[in-house]
Protein backbone atom coordinates (compact mmCIF):
# COMPACT_ATOMS: atom_id res chain seq x y z
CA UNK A 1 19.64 -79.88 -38.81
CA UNK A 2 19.01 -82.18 -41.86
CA UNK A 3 17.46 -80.29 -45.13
CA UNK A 4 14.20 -82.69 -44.99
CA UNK A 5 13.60 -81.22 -41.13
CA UNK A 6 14.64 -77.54 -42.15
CA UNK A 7 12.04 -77.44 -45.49
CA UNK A 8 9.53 -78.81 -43.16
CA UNK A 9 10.26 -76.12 -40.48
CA UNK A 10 10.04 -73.45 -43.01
CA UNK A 11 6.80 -74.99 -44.44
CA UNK A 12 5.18 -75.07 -41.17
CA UNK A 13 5.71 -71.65 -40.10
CA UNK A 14 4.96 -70.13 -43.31
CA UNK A 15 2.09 -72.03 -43.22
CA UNK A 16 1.34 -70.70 -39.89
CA UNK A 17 1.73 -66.76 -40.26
CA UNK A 18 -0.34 -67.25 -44.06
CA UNK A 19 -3.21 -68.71 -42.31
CA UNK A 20 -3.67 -65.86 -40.16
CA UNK A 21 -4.54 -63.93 -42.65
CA UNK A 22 -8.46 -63.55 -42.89
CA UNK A 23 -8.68 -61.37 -46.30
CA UNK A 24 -8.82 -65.22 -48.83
CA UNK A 25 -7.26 -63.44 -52.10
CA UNK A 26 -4.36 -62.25 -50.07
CA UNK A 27 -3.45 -65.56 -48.26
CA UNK A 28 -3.22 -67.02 -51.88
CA UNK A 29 -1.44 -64.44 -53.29
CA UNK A 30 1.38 -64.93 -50.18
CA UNK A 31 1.14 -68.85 -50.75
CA UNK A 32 2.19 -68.25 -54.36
CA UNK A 33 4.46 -65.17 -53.96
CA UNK A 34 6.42 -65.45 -50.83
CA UNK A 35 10.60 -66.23 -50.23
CA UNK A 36 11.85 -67.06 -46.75
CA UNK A 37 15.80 -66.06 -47.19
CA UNK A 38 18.50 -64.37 -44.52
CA UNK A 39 19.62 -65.54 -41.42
CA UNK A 40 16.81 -67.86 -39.85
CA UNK A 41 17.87 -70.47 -42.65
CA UNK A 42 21.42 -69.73 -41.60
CA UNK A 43 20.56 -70.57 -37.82
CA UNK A 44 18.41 -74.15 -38.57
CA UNK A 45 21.32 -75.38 -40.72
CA UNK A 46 23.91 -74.42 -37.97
CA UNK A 47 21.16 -75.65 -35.10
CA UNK A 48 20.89 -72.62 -33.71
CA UNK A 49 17.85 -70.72 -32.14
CA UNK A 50 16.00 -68.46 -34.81
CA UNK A 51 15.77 -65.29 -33.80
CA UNK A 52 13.33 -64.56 -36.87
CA UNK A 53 12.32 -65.19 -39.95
CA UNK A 54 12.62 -62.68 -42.78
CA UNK A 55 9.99 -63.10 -45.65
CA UNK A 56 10.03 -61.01 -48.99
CA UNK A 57 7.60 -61.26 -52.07
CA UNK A 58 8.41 -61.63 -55.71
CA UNK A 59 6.42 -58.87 -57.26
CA UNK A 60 4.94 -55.61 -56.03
CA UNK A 61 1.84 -56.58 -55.30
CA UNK A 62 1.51 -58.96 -53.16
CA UNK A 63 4.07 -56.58 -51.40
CA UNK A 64 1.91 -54.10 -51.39
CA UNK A 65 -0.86 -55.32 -50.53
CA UNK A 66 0.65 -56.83 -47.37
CA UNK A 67 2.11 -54.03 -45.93
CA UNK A 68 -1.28 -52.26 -46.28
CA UNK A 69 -2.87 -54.98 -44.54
CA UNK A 70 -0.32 -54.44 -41.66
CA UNK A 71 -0.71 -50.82 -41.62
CA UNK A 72 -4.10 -50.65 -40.94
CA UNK A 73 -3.36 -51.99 -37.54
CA UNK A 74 -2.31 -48.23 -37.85
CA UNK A 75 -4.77 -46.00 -39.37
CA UNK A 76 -3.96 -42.78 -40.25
CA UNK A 77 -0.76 -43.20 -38.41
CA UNK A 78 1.26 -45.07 -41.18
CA UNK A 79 1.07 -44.90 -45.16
CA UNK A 80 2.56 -46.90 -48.20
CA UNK A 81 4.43 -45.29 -51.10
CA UNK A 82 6.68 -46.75 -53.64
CA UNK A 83 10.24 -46.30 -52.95
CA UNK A 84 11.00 -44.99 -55.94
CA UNK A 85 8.72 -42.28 -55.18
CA UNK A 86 10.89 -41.43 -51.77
CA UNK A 87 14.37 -41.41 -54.28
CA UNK A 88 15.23 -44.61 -52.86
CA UNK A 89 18.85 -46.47 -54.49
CA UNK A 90 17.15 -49.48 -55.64
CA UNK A 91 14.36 -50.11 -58.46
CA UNK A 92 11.37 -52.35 -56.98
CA UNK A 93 10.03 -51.67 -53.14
CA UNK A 94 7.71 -50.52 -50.99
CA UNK A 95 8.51 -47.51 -48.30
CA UNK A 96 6.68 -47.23 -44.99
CA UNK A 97 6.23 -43.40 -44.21
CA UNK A 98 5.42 -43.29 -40.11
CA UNK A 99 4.65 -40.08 -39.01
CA UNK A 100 6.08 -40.05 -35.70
CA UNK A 101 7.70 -42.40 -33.18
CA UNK A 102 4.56 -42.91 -30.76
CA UNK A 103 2.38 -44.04 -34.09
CA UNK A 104 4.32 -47.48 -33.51
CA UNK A 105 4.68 -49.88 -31.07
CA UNK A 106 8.36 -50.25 -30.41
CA UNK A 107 9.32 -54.00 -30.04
CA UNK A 108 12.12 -54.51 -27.08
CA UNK A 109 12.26 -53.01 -23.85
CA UNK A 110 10.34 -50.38 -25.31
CA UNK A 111 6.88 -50.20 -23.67
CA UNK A 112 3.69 -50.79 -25.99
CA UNK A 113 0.94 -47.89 -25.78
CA UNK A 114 -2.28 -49.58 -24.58
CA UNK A 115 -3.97 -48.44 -27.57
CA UNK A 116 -1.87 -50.28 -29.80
CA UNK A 117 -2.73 -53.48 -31.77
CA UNK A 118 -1.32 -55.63 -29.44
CA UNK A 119 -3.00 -54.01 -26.46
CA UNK A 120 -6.09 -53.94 -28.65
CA UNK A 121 -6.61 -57.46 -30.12
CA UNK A 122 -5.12 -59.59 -26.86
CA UNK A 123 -1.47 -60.89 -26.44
CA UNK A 124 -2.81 -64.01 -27.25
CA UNK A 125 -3.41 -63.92 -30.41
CA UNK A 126 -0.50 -64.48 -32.78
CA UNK A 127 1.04 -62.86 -35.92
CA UNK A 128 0.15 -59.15 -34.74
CA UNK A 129 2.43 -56.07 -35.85
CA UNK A 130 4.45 -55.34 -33.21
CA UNK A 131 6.98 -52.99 -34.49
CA UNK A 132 7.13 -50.95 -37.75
CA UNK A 133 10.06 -49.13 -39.83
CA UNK A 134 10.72 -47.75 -43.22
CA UNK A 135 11.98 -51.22 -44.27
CA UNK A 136 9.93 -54.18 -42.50
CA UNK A 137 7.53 -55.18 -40.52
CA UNK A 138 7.98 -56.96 -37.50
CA UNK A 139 4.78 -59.29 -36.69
CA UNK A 140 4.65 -61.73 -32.84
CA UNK A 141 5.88 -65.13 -33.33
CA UNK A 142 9.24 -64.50 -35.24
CA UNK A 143 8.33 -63.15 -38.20
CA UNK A 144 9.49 -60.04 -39.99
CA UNK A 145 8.16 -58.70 -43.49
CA UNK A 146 10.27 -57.09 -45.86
CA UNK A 147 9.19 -54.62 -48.27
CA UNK A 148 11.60 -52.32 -49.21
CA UNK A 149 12.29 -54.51 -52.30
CA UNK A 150 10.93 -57.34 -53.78
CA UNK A 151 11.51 -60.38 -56.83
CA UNK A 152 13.08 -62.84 -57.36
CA UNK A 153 15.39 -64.29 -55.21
CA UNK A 154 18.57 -63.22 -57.32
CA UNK A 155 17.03 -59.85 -57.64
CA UNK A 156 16.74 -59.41 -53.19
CA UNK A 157 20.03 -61.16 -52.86
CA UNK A 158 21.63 -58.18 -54.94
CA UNK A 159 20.86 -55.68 -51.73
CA UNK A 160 22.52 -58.43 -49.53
CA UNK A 161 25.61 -58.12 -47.96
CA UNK A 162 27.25 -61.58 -47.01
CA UNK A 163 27.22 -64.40 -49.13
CA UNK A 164 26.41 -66.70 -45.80
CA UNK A 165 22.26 -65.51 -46.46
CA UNK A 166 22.18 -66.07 -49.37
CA UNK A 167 20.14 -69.58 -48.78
CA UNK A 168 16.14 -69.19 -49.78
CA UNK A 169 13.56 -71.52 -49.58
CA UNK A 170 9.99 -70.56 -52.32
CA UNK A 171 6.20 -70.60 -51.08
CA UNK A 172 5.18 -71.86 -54.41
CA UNK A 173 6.80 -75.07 -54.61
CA UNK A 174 8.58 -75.29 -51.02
CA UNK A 175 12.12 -76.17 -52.22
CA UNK A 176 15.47 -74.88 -50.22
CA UNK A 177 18.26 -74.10 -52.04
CA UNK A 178 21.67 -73.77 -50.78
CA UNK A 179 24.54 -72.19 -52.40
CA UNK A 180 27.43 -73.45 -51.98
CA UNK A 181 29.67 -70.38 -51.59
CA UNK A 182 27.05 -69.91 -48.25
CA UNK A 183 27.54 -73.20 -46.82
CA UNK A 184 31.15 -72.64 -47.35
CA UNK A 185 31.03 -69.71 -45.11
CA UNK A 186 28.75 -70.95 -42.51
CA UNK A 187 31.20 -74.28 -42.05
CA UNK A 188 34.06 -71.57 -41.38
CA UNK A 189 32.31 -68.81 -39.81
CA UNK A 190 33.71 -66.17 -41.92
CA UNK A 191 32.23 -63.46 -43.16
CA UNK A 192 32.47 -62.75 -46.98
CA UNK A 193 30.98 -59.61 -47.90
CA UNK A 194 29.59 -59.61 -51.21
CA UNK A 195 29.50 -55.63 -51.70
CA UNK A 196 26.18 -54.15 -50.79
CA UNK A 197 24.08 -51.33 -51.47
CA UNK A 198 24.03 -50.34 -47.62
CA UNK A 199 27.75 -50.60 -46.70
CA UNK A 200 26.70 -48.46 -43.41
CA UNK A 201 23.97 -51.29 -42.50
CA UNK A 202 26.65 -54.05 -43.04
CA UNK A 203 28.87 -52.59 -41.08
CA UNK A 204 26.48 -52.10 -38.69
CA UNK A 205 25.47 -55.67 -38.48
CA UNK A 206 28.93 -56.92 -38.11
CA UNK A 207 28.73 -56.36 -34.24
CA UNK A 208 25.71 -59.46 -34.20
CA UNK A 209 27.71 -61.63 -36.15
CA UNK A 210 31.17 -61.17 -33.62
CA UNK A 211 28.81 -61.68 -30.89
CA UNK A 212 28.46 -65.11 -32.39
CA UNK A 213 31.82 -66.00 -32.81
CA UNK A 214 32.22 -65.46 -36.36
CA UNK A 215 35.07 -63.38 -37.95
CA UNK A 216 35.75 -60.79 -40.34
CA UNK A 217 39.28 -60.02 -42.44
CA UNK A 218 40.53 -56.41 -42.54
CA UNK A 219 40.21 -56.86 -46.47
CA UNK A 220 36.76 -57.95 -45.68
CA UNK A 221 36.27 -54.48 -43.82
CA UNK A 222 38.23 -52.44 -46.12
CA UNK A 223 35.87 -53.48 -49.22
CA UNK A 224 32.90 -51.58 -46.50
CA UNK A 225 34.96 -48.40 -45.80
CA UNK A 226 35.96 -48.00 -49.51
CA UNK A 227 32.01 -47.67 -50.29
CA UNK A 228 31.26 -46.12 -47.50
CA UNK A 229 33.78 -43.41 -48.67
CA UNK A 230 31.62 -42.68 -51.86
CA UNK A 231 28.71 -41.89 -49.65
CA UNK A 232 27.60 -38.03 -47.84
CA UNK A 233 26.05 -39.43 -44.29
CA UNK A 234 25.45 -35.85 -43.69
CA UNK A 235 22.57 -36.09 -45.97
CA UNK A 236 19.65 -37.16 -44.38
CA UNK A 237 18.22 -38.70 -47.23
CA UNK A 238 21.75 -40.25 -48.00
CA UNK A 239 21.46 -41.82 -44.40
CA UNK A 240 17.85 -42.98 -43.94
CA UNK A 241 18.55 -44.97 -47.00
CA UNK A 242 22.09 -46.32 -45.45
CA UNK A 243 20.13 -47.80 -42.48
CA UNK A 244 17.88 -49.61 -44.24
CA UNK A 245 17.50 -53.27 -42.74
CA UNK A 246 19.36 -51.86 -39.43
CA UNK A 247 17.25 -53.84 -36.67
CA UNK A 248 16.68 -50.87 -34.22
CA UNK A 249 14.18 -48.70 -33.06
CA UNK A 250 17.05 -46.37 -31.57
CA UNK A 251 17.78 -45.89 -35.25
CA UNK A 252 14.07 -44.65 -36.20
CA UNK A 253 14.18 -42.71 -33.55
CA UNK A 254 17.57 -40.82 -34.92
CA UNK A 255 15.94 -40.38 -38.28
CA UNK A 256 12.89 -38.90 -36.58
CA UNK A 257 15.16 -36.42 -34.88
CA UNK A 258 16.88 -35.47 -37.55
CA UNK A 259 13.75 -35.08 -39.91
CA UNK A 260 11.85 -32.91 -37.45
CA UNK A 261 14.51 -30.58 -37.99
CA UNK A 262 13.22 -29.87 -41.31
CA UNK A 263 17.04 -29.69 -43.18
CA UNK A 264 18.33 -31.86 -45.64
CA UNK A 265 21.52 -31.61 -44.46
CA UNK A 266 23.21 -32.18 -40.77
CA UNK A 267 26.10 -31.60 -39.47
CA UNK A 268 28.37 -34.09 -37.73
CA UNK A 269 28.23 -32.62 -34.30
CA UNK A 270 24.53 -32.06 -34.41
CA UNK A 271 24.09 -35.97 -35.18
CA UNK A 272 26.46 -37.16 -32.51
CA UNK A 273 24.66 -35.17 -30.05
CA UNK A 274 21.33 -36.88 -31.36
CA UNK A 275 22.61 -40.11 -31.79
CA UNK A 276 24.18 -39.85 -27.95
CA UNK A 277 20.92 -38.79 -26.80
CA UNK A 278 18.88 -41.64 -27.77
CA UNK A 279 21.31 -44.66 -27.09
């Protein structure tokens, strides 16, 4: 797909999901604050089918005040803290605290409850939170909402992974930029990881990209484990923060587990009998 067609593509659907939004001071705030970046601009340039796209913000509040907009499709059931506040690895985010796994409607072949905002405001109407995790929320109609961190687009490309999503296009003056280092990778289909603050998630996400016919080096993989081997997975805390961006609800659902047991620690037969349990 040409760039022309892909800024308009972006424009439109931004433009779409913004206007949704009733509240007037926080549609301009998004119009002014928002970056669409990851792998929906890596699908239009390859003309491929978007599976979604991921929007961030470039300052806390217009993050904030998003995901507090979204959670009140929740009440009571959800709240929003900083992420600093829940000892989180980076500087600048927002952390959605869900009480338990029935408070959200579970996107997939999971079934909705029929009191949930879907159920509630018709299936007709669009842009409605559908699923909800510590790191994003998922709205109908393709689009998912960071807020675990936020800035400029240099600042969320440090937490990437692969230097393929590394493409963004701005809110506030609609221009795409394209690195070249990505659109090397994307002509090659080989994945360059870029070293990551969530090692576990990259690996992780490696199975997606196989699935499209991408590939991977073993040094490629080895620059993963080596991080990986700094980290203690056995801490919760150490682990809820190493599947951050993982796009599962099985995943939630582990971390649920695991925190109802009311430890800080688990051991590694304990979590492969939760983890076996729930996929």
């Amino acid at each position: 797909m040409k760039i022309k067609t892909i800024k308009k593509t972006l424009a439109a659907k931004f433009n779409a999901w913004a206007n949704s939004i009733t509240d007037e001071r926080l549609r301009k705030q998004v119009m002014e604050n928002t970056i669409i970046t990851g792998g929906s601009i890596v699908s239009l340039l390859m003309g491929e089918e978007v599976n979604d796209f991921d929007l961030y913000f470039r300052n806390r509040e217009t993050c904030l005040r998003v995901a507090q907009h979204y959670a009140a499709f929740f009440p009571g059931k959800v709240s929003i803290m900083d992420a600093d506040e829940m000892g989180e690895p980076m500087k600048g985010g927002m952390c959605i605290s869900i009480r338990t796994e029935s408070d959200i409607m579970y996107k997939g072949d999971e079934e909705a409850s029929d009191e949930s905002p879907i159920a509630a405001e018709g299936k007709d109407e669009k842009y409605l939170p559908i699923f909800m995790s510590s790191n994003a929320i998922t709205l109908s109609d393709k689009i998912q909402i960071v807020v675990r961190f936020f800035g400029e687009p240099e600042e969320i490309h440090a937490n990437y992974d692969f230097i393929h999503c590394t493409c963004y296009w701005k809110s506030w003056d609609e221009e795409l930029v394209t690195p070249e280092r990505a659109l090397t990778s994307m002509m090659s289909r080989e994945l360059i990881y870029t070293g990551s603050k969530y090692p576990l998630c990259s690996l992780i996400r490696i199975r997606k990209f196989i699935a499209r016919k991408w590939t991977i080096s073993a040094g490629q993989m080895l620059k993963m484990v080596i991080q990986l081997n700094e980290l203690d997975l056995l801490d919760i805390k150490v682990l809820r923060n190493q599947l951050v961006g993982v796009d599962s609800a099985y995943f939630a659902q582990v971390l649920l587990a695991l925190q109802a047991k009311g430890t800080e620690r688990v051991d590694s037969a304990y979590l492969s009998e939760i983890i076996d349990r729930i996929f």
